[in-house]
Protein backbone atom coordinates (compact mmCIF):
# COMPACT_ATOMS: atom_id res chain seq x y z
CA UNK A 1 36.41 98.84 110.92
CA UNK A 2 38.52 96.08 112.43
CA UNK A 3 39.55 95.20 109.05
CA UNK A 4 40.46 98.19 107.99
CA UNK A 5 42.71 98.50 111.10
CA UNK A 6 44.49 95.33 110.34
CA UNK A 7 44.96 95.98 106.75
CA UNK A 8 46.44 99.62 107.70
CA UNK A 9 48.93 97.79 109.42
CA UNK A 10 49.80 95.15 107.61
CA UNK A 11 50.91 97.74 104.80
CA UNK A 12 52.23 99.99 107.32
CA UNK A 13 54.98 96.93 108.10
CA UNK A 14 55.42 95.97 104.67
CA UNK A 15 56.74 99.71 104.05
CA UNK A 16 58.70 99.92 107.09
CA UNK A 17 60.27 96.19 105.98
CA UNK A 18 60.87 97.64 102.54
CA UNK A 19 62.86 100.83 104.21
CA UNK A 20 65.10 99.14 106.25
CA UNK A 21 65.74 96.33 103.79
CA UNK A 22 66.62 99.19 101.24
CA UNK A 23 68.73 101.13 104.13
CA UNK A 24 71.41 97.86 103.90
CA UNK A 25 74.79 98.54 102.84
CA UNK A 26 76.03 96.70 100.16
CA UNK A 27 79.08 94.59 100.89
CA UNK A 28 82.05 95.33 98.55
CA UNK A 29 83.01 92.21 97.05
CA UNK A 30 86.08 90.92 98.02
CA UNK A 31 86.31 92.56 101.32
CA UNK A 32 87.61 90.21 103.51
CA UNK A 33 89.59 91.01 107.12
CA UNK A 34 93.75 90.21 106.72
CA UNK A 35 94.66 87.05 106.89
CA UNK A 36 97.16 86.87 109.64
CA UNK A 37 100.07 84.73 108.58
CA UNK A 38 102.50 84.74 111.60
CA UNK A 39 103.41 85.83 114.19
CA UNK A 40 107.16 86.84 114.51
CA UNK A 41 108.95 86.25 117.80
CA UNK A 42 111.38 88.72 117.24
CA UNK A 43 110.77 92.19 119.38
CA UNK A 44 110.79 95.10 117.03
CA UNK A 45 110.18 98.90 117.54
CA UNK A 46 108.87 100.38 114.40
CA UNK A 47 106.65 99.18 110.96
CA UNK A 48 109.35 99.35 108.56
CA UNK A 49 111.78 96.94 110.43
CA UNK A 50 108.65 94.58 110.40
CA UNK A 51 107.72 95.14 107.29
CA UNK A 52 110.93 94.36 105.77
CA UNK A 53 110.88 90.97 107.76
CA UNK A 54 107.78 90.15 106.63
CA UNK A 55 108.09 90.62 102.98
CA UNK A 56 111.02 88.12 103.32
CA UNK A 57 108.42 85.53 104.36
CA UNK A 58 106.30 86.24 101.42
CA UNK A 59 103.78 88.33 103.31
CA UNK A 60 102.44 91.72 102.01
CA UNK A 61 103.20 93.92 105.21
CA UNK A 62 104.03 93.59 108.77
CA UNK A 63 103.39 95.64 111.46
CA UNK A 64 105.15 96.30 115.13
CA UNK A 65 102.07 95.12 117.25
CA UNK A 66 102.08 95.03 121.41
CA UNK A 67 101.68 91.78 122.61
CA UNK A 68 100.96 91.90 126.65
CA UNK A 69 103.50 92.84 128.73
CA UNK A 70 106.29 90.97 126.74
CA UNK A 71 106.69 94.54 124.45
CA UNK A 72 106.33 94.90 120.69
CA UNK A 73 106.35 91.93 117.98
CA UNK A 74 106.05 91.71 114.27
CA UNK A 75 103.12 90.97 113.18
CA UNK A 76 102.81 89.52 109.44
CA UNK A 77 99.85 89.53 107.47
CA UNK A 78 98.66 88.14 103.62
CA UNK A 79 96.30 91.18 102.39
């Protein structure tokens, strides 16, 4: 009887291991967070403006960001 108790839940696991192992999400390949590539210290007050700037650097796309208390900077970034 004891045996058949431990064998019951051995497979009970296994299936519960296989469900949640199958449940995963696939990564997409290549997905990778932005690589920040500076940080401008010029105050700005909308994307474009930044974005402009940025591509002058050779980065894909900036962004007006907050930074504290100081107000808005560019933000540049490689994606």
């Amino acid at each position: 009887m004891a045996k058949s108790v431990a064998s019951s839940t051995t497979v009970v696991l296994l299936i519960a291991l296989l469900l949640v192992a199958s449940m995963e999400v696939p990564a997409v390949e290549g997905q990778r967070g932005c690589k920040q590539a500076s940080k401008s210290m010029t105050t700005c007050t909308a994307h474009p403006e930044c974005d402009k700037k940025c591509k002058g650097e050779k980065a894909k796309m900036g962004l007006c960001r907050a930074d504290g208390p100081k107000g808005k900077k560019c933000w540049c970034y490689m994606c």
